[in-house]
Protein backbone atom coordinates (compact mmCIF):
# COMPACT_ATOMS: atom_id res chain seq x y z
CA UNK A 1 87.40 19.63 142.89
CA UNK A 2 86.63 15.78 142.93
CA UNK A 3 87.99 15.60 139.55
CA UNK A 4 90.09 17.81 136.92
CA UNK A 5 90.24 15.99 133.36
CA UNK A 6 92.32 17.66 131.43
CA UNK A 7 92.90 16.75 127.38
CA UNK A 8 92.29 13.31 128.00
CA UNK A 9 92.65 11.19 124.68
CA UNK A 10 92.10 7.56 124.46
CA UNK A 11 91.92 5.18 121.38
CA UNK A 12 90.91 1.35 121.60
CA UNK A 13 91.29 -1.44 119.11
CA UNK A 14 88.43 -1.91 116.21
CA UNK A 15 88.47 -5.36 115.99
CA UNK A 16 85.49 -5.06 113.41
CA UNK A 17 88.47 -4.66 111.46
CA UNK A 18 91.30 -6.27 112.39
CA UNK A 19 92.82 -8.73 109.63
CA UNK A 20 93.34 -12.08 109.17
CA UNK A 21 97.56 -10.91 109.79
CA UNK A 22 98.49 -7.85 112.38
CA UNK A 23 97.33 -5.86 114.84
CA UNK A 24 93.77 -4.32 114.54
CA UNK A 25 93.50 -0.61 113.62
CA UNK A 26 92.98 2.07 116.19
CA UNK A 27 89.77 4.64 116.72
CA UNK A 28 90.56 7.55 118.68
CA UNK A 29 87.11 7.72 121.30
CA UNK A 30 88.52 10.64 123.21
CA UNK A 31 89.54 13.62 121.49
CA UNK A 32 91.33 16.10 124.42
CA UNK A 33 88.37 15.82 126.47
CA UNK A 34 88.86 18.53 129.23
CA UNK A 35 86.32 19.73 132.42
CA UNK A 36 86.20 19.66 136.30
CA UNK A 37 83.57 18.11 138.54
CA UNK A 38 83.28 20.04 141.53
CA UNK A 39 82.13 18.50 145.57
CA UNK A 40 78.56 17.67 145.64
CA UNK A 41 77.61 18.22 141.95
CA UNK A 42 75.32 15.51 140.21
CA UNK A 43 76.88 15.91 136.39
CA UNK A 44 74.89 14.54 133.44
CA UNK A 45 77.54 12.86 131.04
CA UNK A 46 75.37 12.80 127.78
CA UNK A 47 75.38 12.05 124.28
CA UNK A 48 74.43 9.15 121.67
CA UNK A 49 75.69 5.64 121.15
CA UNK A 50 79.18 5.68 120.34
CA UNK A 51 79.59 9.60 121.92
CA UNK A 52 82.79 8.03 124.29
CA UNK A 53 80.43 8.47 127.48
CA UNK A 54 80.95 5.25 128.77
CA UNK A 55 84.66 5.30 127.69
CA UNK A 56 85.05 8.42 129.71
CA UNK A 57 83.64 7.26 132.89
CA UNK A 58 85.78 4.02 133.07
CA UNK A 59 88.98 6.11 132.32
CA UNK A 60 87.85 8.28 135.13
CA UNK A 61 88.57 6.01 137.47
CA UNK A 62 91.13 3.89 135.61
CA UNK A 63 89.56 1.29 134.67
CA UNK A 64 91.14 1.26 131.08
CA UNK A 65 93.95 3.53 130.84
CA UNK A 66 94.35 6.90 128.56
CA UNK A 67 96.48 7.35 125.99
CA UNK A 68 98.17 10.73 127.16
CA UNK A 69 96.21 13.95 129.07
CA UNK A 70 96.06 14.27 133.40
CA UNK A 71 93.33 12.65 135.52
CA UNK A 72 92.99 14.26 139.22
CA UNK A 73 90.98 12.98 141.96
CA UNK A 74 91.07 14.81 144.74
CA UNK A 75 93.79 16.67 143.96
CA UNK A 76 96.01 13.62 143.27
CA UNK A 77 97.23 12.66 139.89
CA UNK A 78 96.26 8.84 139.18
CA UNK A 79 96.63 9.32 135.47
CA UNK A 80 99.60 6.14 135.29
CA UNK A 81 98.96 5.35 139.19
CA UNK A 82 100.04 1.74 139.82
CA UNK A 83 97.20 -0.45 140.84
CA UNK A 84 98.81 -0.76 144.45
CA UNK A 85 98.45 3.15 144.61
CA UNK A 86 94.66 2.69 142.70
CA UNK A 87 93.83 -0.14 145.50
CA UNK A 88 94.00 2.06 148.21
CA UNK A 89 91.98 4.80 146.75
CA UNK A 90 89.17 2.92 145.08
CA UNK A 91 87.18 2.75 147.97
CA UNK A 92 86.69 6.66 147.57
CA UNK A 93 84.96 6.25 143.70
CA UNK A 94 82.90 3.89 142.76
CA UNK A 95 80.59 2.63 139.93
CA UNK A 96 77.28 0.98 139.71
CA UNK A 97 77.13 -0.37 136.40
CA UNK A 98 74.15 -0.42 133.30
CA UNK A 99 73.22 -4.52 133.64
CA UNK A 100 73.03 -5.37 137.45
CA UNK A 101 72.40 -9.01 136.36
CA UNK A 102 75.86 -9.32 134.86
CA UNK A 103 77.56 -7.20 137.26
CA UNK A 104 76.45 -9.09 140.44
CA UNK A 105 78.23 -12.68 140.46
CA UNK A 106 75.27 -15.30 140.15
CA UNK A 107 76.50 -18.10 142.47
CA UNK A 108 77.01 -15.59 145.41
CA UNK A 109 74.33 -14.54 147.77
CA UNK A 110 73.32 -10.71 147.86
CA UNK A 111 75.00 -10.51 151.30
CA UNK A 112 78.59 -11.72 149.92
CA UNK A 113 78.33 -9.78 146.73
CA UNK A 114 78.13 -6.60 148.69
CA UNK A 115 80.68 -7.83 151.24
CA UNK A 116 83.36 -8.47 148.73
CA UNK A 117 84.34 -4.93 147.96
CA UNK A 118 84.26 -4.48 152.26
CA UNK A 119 87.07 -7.29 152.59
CA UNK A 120 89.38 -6.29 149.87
CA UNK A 121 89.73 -2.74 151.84
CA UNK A 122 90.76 -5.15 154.87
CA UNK A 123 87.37 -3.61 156.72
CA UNK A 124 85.82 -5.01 160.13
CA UNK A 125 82.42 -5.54 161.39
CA UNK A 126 81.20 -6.60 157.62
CA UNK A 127 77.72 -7.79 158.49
CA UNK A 128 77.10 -5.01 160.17
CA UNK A 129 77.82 -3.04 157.13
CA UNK A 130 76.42 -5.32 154.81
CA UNK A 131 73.00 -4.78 156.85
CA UNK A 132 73.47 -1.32 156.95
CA UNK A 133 74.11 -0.56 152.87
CA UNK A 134 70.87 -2.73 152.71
CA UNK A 135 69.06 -0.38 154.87
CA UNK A 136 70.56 2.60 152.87
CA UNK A 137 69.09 1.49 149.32
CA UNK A 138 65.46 0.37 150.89
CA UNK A 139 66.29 -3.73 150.79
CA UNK A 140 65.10 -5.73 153.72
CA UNK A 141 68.06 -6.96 155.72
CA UNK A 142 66.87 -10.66 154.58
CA UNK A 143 68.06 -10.33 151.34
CA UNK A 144 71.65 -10.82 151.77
CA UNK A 145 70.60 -14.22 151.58
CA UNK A 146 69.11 -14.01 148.31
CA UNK A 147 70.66 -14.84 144.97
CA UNK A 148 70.39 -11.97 142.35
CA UNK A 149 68.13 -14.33 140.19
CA UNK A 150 65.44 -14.16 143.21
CA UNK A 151 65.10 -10.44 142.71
CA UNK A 152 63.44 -8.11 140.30
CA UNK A 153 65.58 -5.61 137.49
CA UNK A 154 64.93 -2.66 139.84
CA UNK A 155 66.12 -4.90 143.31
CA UNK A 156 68.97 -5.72 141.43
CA UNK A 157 70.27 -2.58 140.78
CA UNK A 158 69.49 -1.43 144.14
CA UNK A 159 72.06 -4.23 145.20
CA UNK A 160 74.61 -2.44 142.90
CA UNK A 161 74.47 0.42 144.40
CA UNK A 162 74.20 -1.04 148.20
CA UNK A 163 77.78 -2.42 146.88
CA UNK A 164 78.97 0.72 145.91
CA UNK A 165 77.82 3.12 148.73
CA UNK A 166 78.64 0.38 151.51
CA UNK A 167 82.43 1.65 151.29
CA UNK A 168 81.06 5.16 151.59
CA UNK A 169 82.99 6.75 148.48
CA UNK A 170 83.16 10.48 147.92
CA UNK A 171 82.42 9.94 144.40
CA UNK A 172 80.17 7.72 142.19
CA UNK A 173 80.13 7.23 138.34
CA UNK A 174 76.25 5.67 137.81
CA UNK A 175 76.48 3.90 133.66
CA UNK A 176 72.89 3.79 132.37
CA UNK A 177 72.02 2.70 135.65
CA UNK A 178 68.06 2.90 134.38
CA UNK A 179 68.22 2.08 130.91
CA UNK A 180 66.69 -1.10 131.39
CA UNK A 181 63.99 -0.45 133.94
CA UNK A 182 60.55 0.11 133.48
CA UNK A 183 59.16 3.23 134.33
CA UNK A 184 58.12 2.87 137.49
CA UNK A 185 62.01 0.88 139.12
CA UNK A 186 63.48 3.93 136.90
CA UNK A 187 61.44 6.24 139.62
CA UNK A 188 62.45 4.73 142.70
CA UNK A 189 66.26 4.07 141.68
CA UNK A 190 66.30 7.87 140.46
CA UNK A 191 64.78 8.48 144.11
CA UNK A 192 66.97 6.57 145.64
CA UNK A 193 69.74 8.47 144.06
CA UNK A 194 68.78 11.81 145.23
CA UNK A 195 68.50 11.02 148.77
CA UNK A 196 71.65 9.56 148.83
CA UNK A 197 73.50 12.47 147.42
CA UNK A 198 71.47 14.42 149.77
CA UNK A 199 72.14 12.44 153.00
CA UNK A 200 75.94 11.69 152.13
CA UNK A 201 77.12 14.52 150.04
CA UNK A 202 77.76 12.56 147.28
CA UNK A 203 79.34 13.33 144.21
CA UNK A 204 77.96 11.86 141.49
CA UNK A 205 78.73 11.26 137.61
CA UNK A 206 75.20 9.91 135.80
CA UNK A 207 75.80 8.47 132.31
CA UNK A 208 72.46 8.48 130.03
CA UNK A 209 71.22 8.95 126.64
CA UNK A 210 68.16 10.17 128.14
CA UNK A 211 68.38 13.74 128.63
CA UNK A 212 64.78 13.54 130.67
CA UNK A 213 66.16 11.53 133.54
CA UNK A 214 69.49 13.68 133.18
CA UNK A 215 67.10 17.30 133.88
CA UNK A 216 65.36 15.69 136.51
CA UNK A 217 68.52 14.21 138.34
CA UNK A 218 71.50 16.21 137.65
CA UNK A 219 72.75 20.09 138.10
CA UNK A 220 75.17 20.18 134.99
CA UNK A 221 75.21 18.77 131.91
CA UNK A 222 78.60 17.77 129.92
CA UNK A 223 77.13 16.77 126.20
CA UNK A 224 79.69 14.00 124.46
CA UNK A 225 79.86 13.91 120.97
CA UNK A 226 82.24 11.66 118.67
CA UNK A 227 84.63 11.96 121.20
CA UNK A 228 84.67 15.64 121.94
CA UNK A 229 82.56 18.13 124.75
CA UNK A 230 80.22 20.55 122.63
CA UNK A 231 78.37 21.27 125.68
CA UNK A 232 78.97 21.72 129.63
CA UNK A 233 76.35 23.94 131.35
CA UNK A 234 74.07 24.23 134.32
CA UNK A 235 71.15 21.83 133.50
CA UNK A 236 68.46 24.34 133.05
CA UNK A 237 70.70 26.88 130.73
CA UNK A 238 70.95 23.44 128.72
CA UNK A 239 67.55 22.65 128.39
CA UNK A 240 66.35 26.47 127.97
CA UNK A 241 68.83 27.79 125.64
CA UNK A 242 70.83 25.00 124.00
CA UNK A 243 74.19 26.30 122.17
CA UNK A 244 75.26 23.61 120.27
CA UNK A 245 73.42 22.24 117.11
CA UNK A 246 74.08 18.77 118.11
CA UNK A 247 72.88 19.26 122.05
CA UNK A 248 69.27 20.22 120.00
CA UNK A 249 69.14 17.48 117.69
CA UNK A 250 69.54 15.36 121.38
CA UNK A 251 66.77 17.52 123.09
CA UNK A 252 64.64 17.55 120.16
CA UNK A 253 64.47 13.33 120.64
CA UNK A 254 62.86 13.49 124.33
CA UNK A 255 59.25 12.57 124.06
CA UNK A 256 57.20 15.35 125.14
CA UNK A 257 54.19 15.11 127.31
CA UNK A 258 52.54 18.21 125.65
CA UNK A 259 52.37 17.87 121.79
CA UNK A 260 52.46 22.18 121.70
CA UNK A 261 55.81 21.95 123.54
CA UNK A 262 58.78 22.68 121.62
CA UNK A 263 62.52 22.92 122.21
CA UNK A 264 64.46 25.66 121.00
């Protein structure tokens, strides 16, 4: 297994309604959230606005730390890993993240942005890499000397993920990575996706709310609600005989293309 989760509970401050005096009260967002992600699958992590999706995916790879339960990677525990332990495995799982815009650094050129992650793992021939992760996601080599506001949504993104895949993890988490494309970037990042789990057996973690791109994309589905799995199946057994009421309520929200067609 890439990962083993097991009864992973997490709770963050609701400063909606913290008080004028004292410490703002706590919401649980993970509720013993348990499951395994095995080599080479492409998991759909779905659910609705507020569902702990996103919260999950950061606390798989530590980027805000759980209140109790285990977090493997690889057969290590990194649950309360110290961030010198964390530095030296980061290069192995990476994220590409929902707004490229705010994610890439706006005063550094495309080239440095994807260089920076290269340096901190104390890595030679950077250019050469650089060149290459541009290569990988379909960017001309020339861009490194762009700036991200010289590039469309869908370039953008494809610069995130250059980032992420030029330290050649094992293991990717991908946060509404196409939320805010149009249609036709949302095809060729989703393309680009596939070949690269195909060409570098990549494992892969895809956040969404929208359980289309999730069928098209991923193997299994893990559906997130309040907090808590109600669903984890193979993709099709999701979409062809949901189980849980709230997995239908989510399926019966995807726009169909034929106006007879109708989930079960």
């Amino acid at each position: 297994m890439i990962y083993r989760i097991r009864d992973l509970r997490l709770s963050l401050a609701n400063m909606a309604h913290k008080p004028l005096l004292g410490s703002a009260p706590r919401i649980e967002i993970l509720k013993g959230v348990s499951f395994d992600v095995p080599q080479g699958a492409v998991l759909g992590i779905v659910g609705g606005s507020g569902s702990g999706k996103s919260t999950l995916g950061r606390a798989m790879l530590r980027l805000i730390e759980p209140d109790s339960g285990q977090i493997e990677f690889e057969g290590r525990n990194i649950t309360h890993a110290p961030e010198a332990e964390l530095r030296l495995l980061r290069h192995r799982f990476q994220m590409i993240f929902q707004d490229p815009m705010s994610s890439l650094n706006p005063r550094r050129r495309v080239g440095g942005i994807i260089a920076g992650p290269l340096r901190l793992q104390g890595l030679d021939n950077i250019d050469a890499r650089v060149s290459e992760a541009l290569d990988m996601v379909g960017l001309p080599r020339t861009f490194a000397r762009r700036y991200p506001h010289e590039l469309s949504g869908g370039q953008r993104q494809r610069v995130g993920i250059a980032r992420a895949i030029a330290l050649r993890p094992r293991f990717i988490l991908a946060d509404e990575i196409v939320s805010g494309l149009d249609v036709s970037s949302q095809a060729q990042v989703l393309n680009l996706l596939e070949e690269l789990v195909r060409e570098f057996g990549l494992t892969l973690a895809f956040i969404s709310h929208d359980l289309s791109v999730v069928r098209r994309l991923c193997n299994r589905v893990l559906v997130l609600h309040h907090g808590e799995i109600v669903e984890e199946v193979e993709t099709s057994a999701l979409f062809d005989n949901p189980k849980a009421d709230y997995t239908r309520s989510l399926l019966g929200a995807i726009p169909l293309p034929d106006p007879d067609q109708v989930w079960l």
